[in-house]
N, C-alpha and C. Protein backbone atom coordinates (compact mmCIF):
# COMPACT_ATOMS: atom_id res chain seq x y z
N UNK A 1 66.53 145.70 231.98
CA UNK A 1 65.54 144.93 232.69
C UNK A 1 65.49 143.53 232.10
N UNK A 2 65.52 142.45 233.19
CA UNK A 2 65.38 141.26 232.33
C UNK A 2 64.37 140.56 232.36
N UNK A 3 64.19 140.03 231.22
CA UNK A 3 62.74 139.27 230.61
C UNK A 3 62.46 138.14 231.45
N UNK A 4 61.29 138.20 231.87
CA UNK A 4 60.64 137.33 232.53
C UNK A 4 60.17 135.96 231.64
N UNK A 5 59.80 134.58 232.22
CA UNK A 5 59.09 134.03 231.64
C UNK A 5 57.37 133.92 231.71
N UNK A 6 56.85 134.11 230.69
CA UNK A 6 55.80 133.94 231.10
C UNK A 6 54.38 133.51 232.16
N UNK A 7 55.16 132.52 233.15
CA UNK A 7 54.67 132.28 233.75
C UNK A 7 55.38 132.72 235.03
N UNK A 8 56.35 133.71 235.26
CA UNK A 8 56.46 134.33 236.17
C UNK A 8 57.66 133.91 236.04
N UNK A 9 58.79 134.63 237.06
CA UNK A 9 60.31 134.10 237.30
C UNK A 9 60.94 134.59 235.90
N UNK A 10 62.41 134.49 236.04
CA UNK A 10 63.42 135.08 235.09
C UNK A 10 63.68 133.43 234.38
N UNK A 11 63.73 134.28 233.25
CA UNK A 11 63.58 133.41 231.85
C UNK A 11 65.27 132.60 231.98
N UNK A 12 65.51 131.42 231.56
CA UNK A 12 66.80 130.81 231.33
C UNK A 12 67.40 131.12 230.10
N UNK A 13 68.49 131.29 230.02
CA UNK A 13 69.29 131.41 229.25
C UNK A 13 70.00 130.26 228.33
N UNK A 14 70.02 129.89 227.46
CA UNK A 14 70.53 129.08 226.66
C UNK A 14 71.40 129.32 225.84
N UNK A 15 72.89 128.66 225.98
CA UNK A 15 73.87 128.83 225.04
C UNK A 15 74.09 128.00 223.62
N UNK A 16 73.78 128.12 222.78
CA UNK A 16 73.96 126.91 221.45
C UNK A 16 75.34 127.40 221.07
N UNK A 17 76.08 126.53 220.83
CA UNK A 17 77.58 126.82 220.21
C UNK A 17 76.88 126.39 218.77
N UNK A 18 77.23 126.49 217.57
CA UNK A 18 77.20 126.68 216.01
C UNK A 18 78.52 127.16 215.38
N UNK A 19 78.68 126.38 214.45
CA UNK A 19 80.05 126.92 213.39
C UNK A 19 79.70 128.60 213.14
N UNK A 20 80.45 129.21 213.73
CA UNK A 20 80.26 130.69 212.84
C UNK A 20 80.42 130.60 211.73
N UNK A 21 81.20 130.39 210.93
CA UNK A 21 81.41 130.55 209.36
C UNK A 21 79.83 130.20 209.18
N UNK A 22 79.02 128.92 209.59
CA UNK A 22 77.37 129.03 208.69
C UNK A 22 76.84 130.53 209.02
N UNK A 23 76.88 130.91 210.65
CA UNK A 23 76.24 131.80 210.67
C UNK A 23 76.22 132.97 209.82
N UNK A 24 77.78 133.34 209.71
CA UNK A 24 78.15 134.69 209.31
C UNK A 24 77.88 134.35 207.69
N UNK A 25 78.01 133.46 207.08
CA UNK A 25 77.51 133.36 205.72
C UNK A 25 75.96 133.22 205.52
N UNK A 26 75.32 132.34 206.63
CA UNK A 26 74.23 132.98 206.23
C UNK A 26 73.33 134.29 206.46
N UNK A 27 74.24 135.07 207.77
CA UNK A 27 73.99 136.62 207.66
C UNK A 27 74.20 137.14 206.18
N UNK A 28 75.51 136.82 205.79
CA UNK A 28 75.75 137.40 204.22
C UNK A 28 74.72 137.19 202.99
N UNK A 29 74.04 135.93 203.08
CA UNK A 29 73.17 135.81 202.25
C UNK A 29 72.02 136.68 202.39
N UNK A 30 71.33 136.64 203.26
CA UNK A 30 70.15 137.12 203.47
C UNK A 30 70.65 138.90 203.68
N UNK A 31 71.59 139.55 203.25
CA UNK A 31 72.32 140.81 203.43
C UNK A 31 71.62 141.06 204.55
N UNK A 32 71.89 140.66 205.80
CA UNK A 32 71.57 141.25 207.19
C UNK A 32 72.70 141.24 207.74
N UNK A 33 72.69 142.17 208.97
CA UNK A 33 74.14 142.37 209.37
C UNK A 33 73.97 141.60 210.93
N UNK A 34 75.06 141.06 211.40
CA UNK A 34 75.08 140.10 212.64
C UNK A 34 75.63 141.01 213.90
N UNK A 35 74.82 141.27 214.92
CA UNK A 35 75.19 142.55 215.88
C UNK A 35 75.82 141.69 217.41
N UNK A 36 77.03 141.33 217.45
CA UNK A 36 77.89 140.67 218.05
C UNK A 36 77.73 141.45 219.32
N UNK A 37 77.96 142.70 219.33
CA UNK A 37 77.35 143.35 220.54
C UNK A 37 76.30 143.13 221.26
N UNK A 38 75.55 142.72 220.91
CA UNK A 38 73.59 142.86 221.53
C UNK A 38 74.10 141.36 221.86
N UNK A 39 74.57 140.21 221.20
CA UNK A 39 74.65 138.86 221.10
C UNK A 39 75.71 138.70 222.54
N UNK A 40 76.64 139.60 222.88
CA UNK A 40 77.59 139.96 223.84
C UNK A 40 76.38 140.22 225.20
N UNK A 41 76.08 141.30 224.55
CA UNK A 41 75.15 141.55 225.98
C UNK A 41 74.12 140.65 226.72
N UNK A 42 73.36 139.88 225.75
CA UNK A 42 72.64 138.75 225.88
C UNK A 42 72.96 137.48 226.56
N UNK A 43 74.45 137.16 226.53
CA UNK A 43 74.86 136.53 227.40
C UNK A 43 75.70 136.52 227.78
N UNK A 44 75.25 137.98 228.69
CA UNK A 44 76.15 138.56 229.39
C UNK A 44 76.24 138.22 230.91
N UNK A 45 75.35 137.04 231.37
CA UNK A 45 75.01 136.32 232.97
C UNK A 45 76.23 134.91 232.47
N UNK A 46 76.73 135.02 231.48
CA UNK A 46 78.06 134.20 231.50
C UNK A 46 79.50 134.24 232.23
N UNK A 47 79.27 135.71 232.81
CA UNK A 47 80.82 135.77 232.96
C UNK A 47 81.96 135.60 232.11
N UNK A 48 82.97 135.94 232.37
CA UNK A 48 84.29 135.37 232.07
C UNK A 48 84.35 134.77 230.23
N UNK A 49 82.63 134.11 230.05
CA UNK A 49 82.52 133.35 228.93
C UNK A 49 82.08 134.14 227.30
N UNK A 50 81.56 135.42 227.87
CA UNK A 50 81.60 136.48 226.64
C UNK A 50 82.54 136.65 226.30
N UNK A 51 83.30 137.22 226.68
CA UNK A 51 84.93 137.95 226.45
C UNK A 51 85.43 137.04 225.60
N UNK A 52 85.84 135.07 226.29
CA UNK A 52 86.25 134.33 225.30
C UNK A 52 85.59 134.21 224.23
N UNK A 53 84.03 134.09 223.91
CA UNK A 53 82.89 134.23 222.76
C UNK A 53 83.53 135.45 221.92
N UNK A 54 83.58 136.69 222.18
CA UNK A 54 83.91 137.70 221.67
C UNK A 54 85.05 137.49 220.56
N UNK A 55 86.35 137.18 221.52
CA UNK A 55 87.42 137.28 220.93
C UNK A 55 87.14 136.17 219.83
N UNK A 56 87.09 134.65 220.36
CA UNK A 56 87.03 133.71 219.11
C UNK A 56 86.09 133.86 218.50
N UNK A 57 85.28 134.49 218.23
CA UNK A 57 83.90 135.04 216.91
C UNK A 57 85.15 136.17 216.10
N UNK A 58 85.52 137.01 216.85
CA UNK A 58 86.46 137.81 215.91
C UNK A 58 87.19 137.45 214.90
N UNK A 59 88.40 136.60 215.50
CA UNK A 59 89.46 135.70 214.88
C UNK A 59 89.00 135.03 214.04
N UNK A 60 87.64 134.28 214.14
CA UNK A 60 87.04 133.41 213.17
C UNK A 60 86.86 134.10 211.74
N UNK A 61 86.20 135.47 212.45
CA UNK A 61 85.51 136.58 211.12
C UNK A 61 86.81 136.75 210.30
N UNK A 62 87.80 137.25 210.97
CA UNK A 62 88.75 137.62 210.63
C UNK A 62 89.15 136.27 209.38
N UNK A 63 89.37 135.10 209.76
CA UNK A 63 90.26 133.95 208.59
C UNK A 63 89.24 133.70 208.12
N UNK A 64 88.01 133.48 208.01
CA UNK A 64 86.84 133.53 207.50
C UNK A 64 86.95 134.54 206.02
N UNK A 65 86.89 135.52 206.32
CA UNK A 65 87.09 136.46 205.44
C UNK A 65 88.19 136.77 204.53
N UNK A 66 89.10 136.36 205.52
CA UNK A 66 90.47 136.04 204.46
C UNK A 66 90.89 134.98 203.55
N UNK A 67 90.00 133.59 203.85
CA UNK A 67 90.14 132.57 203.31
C UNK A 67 89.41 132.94 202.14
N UNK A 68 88.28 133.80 202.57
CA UNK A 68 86.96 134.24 200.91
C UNK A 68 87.79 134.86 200.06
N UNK A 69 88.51 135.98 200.54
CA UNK A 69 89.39 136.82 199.74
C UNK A 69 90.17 136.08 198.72
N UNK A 70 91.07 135.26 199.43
CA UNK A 70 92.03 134.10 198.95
C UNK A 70 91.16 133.40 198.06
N UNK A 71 90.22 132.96 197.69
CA UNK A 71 89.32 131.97 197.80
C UNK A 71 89.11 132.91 196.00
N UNK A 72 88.55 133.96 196.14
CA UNK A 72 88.21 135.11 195.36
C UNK A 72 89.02 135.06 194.07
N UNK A 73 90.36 134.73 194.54
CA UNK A 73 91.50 134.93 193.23
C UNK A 73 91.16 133.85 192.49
N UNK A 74 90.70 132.79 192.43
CA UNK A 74 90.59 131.66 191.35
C UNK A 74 89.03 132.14 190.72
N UNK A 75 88.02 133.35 191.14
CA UNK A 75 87.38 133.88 190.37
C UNK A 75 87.70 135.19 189.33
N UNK A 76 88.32 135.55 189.92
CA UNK A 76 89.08 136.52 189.42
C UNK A 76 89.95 136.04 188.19
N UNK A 77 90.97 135.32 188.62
CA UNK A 77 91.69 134.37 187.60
C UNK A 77 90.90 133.66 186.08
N UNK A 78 89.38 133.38 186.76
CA UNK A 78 88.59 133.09 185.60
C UNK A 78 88.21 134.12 184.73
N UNK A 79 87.40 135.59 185.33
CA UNK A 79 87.26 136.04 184.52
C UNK A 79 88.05 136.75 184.06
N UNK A 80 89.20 137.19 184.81
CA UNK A 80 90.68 137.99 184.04
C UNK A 80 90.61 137.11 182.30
N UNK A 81 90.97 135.72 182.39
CA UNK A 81 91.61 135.12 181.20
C UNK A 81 89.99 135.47 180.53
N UNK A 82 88.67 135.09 180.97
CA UNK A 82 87.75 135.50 179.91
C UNK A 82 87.87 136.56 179.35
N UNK A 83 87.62 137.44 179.81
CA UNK A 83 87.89 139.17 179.75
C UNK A 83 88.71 139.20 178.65
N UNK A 84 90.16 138.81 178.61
CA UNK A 84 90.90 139.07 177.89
C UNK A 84 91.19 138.49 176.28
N UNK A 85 89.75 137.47 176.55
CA UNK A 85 89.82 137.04 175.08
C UNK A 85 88.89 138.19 174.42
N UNK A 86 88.26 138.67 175.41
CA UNK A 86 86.93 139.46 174.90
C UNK A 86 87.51 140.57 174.34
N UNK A 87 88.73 140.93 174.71
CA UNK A 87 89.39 142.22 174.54
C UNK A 87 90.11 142.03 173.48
N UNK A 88 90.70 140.68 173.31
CA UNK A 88 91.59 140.43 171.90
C UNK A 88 90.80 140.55 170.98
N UNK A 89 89.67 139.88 171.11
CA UNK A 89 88.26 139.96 169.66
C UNK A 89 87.39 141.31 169.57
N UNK A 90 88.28 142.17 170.38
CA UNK A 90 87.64 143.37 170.57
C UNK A 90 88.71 144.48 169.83
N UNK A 91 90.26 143.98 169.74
CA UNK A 91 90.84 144.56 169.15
C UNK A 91 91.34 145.48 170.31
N UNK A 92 91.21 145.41 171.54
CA UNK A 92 91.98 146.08 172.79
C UNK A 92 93.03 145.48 173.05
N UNK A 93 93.90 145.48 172.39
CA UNK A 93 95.51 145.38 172.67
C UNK A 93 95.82 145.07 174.28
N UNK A 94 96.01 146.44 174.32
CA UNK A 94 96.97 146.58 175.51
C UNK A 94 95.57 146.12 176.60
N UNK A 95 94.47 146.30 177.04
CA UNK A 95 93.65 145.55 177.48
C UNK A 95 93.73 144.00 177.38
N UNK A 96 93.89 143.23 176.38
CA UNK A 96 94.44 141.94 176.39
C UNK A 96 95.29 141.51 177.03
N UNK A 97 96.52 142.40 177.00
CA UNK A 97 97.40 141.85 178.20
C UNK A 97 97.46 142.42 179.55
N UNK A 98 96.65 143.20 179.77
CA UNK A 98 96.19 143.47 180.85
C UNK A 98 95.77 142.42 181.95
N UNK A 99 94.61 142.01 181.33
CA UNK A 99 93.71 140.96 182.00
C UNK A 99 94.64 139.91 181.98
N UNK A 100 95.42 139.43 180.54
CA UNK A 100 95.94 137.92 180.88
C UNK A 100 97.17 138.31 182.20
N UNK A 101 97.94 139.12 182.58
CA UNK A 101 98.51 139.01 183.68
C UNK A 101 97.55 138.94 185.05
N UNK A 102 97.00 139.97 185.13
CA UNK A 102 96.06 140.38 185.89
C UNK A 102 95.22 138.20 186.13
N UNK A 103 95.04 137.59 185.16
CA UNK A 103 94.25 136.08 186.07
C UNK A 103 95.86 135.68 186.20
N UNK A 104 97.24 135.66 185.10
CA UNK A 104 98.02 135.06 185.76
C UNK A 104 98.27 134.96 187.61
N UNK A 105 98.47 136.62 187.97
CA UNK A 105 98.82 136.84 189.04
C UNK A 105 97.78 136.17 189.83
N UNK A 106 96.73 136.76 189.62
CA UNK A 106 95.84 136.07 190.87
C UNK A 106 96.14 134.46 191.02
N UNK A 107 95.71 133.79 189.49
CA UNK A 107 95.85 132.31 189.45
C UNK A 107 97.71 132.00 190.54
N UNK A 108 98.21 132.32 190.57
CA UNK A 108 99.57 131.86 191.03
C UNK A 108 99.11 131.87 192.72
N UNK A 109 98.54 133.31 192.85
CA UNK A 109 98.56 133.56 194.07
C UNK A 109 97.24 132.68 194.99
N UNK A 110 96.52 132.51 194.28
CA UNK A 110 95.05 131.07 194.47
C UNK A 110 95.77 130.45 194.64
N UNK A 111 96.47 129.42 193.93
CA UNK A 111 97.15 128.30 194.16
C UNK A 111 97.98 127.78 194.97
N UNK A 112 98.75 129.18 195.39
CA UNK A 112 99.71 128.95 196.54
C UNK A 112 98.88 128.88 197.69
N UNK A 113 98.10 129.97 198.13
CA UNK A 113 97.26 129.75 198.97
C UNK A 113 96.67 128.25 199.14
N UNK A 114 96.01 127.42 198.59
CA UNK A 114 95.37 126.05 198.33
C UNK A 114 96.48 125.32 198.79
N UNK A 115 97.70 125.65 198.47
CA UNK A 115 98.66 124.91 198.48
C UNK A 115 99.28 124.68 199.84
N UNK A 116 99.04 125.62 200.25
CA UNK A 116 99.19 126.56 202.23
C UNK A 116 98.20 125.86 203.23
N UNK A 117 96.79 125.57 202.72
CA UNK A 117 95.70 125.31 203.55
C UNK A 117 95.46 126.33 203.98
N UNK A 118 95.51 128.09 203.03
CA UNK A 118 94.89 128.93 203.57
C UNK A 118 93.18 129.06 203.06
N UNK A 119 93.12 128.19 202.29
CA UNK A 119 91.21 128.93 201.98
C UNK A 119 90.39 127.41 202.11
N UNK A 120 89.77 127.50 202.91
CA UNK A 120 88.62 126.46 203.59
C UNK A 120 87.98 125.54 202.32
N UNK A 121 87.41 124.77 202.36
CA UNK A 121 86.94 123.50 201.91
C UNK A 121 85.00 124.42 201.45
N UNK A 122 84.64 125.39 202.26
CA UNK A 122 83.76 126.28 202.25
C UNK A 122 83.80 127.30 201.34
N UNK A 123 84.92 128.52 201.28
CA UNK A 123 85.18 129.13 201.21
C UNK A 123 85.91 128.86 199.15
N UNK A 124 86.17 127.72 199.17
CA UNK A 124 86.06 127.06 197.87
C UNK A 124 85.05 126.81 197.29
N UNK A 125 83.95 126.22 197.71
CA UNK A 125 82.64 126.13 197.41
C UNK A 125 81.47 127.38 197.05
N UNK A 126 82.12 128.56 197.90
CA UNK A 126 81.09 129.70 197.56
C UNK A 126 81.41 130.49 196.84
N UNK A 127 83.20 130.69 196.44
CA UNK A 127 83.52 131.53 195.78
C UNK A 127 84.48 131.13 193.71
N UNK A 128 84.55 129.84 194.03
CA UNK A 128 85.24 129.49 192.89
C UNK A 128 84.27 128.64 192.03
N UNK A 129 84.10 129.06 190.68
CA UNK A 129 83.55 128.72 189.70
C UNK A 129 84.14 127.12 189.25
N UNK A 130 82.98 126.80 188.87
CA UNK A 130 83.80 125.14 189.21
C UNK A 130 84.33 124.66 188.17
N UNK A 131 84.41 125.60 186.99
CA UNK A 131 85.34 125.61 185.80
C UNK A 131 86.92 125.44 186.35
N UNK A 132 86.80 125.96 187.33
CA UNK A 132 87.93 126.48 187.98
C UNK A 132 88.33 124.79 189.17
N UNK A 133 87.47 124.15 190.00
CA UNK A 133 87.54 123.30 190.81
C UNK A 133 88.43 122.19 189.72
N UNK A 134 87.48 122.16 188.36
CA UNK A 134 87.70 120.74 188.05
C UNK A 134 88.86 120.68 187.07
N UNK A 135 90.09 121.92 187.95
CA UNK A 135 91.39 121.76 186.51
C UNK A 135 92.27 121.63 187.70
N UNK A 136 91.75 121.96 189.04
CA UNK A 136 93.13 121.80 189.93
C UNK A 136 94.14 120.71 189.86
N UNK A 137 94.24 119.89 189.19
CA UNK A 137 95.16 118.90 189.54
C UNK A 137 96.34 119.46 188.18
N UNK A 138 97.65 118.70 188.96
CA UNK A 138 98.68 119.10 187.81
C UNK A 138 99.64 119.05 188.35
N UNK A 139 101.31 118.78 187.69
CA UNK A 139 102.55 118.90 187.79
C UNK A 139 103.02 120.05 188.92
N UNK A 140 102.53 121.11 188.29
CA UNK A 140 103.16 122.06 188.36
C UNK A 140 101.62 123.31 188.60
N UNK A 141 101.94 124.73 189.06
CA UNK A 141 100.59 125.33 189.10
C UNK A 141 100.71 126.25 187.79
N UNK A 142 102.33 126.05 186.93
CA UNK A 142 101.72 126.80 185.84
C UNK A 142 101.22 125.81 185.03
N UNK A 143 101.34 124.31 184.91
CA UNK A 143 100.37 123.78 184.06
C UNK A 143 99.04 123.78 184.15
N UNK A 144 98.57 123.92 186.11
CA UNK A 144 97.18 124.15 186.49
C UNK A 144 96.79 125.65 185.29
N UNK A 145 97.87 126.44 185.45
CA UNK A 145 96.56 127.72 185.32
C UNK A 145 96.55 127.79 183.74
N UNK A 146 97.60 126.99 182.90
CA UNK A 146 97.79 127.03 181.65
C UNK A 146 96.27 126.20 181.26
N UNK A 147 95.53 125.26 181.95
CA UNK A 147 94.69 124.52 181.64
C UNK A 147 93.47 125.05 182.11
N UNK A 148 93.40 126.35 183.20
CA UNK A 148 92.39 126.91 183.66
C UNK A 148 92.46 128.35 182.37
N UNK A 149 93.45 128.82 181.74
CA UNK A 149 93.66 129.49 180.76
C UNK A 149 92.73 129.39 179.39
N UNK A 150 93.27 128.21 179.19
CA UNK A 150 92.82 127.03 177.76
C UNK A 150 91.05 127.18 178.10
N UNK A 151 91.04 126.38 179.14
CA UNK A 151 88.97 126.57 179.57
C UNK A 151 88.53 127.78 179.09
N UNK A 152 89.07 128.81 179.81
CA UNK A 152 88.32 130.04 180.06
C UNK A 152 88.64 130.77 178.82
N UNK A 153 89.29 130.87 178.09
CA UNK A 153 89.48 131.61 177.04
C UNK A 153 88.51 130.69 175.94
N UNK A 154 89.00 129.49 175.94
CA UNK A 154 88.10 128.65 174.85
C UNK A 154 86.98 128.70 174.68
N UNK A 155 86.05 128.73 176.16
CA UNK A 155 84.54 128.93 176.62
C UNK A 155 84.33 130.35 175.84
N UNK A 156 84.67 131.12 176.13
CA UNK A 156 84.37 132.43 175.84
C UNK A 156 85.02 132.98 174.46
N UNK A 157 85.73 132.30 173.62
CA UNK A 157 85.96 132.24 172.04
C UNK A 157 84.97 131.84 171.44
N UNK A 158 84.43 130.65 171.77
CA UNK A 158 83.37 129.49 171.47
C UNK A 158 82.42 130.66 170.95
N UNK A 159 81.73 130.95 172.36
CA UNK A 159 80.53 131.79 172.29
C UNK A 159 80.55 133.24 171.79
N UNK A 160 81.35 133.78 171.43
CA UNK A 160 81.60 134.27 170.44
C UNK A 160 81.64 133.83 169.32
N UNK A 161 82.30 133.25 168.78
CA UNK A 161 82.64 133.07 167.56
C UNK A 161 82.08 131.90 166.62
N UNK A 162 81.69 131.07 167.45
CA UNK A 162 80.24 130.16 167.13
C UNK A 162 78.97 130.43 166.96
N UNK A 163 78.57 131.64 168.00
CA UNK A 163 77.46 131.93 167.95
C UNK A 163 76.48 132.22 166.57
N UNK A 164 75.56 131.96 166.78
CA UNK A 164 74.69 132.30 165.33
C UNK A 164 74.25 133.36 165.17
N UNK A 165 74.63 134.55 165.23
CA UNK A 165 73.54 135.63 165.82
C UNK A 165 72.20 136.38 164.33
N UNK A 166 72.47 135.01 163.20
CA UNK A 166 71.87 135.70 162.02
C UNK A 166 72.20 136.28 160.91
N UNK A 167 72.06 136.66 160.05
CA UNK A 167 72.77 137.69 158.70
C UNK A 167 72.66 139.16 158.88
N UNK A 168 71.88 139.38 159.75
CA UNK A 168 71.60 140.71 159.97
C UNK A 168 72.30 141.06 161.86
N UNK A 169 72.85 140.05 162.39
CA UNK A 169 73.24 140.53 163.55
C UNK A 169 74.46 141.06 163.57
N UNK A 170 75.49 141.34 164.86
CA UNK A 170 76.31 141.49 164.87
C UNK A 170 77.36 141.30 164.74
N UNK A 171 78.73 141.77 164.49
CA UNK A 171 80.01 140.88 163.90
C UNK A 171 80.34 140.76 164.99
N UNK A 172 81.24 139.50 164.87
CA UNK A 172 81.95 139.42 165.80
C UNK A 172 83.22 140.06 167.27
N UNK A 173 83.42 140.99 166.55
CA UNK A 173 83.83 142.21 166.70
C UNK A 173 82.95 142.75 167.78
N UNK A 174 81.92 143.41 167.00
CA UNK A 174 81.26 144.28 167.99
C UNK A 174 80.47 143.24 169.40
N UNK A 175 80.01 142.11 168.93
CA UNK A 175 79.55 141.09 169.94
C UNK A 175 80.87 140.65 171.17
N UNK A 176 82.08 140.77 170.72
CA UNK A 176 83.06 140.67 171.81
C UNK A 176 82.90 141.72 172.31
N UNK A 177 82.97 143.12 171.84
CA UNK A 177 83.52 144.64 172.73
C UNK A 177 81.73 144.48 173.69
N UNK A 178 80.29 144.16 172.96
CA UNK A 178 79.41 144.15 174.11
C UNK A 178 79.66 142.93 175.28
N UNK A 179 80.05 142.56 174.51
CA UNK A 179 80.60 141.02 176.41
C UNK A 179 81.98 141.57 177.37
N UNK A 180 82.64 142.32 176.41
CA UNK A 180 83.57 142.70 177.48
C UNK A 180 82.98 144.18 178.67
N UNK A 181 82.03 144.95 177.66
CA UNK A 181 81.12 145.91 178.31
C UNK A 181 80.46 145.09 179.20
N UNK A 182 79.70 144.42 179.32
CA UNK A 182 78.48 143.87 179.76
C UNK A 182 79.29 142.96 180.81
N UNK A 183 80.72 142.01 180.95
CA UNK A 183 81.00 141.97 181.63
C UNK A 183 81.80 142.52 183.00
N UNK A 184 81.71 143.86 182.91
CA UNK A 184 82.76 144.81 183.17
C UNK A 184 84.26 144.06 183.22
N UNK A 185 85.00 144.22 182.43
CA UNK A 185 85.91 143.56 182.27
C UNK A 185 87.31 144.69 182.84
N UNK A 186 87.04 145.99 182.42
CA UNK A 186 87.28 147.01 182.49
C UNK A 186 87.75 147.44 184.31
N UNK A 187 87.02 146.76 185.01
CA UNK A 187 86.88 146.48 186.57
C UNK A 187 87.74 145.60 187.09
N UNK A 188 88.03 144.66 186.17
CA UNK A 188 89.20 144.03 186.76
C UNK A 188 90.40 143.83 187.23
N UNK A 189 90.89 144.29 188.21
CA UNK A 189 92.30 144.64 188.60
C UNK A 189 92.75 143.39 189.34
């Protein structure tokens, strides 16, 4: 049944075009889910013009999501190399080199992507730590990730191993194995 306007007669319909990517990210924020169906049916006195709505909202979701993914590995890449200092000062060996391949790979595979124009100008902004933004430049992308390496391990040596935690706190040792706990580091694939 369709909605009347208040003052009698069938209500008009109004189309606003909007960047999906704001929408669908700000569905993501507010964790609500966006019901493309009901949004289909609603303007559904379009004709011909849902179907095209439909499909290009899809496709959008679709590189949208893939650009985040892509987008994802230069976080990943960060905390892989953190992780793995946490694990060296933790005395986890084979965990150490775990993680340092584990940000290599991603870091290579970020970069190429960037390098492609596969991950959005957006999609950079919501997902990469800007430890990470402000080393992109470089020769080469193993000097990029050798210098995104150097950051992230250094940051997270620092605070360890600087830290003050007292005469009576913890060694260093055990203060790395709780940051590598506490960061699930362990999760990182």
């Amino acid at each position: 049944m369709a909605k009347s306007h208040p003052q009698g007669g069938p209500r008009a319909r109004l189309l606003v075009l909007v960047d999906e990517s704001n929408v669908g990210s700000s569905v993501r924020t507010a964790g609500r889910g966006l019901d493309w169906l009901r949004l289909r049916e609603f303007l559904g006195g379009l004709g011909g013009a849902t179907e095209k709505l439909a499909v290009c909202t899809t496709v959008l979701n679709a590189a949208d999501e893939k650009a985040f993914e892509k987008a994802l590995l230069g976080h990943i890449m960060w905390s892989a190399f953190q992780c793995s200092t946490y694990a060296e000062l933790s005395d986890y060996k084979s965990e150490q080199e775990r993680l340092h391949l584990v940000g290599l790979n991603a870091g290579r595979t970020f970069l190429e992507a960037m390098k492609a124009g596969q991950i959005s100008e957006q999609a950079l902004r919501e997902a990469v730590p800007i430890n990470v933004l402000q080393r992109l430049e470089g020769p080469s992308n193993e000097v990029i990730i050798d210098k995104i390496y150097a950051a992230a391990t250094g940051y997270a040596r620092d605070y360890i191993v600087k830290r003050k935690t007292g005469i009576w706190g913890p060694t260093e040792k055990q203060e790395a194995r709780s940051y590598y706990t506490n960061h699930n580091c362990i999760l990182i694939r």
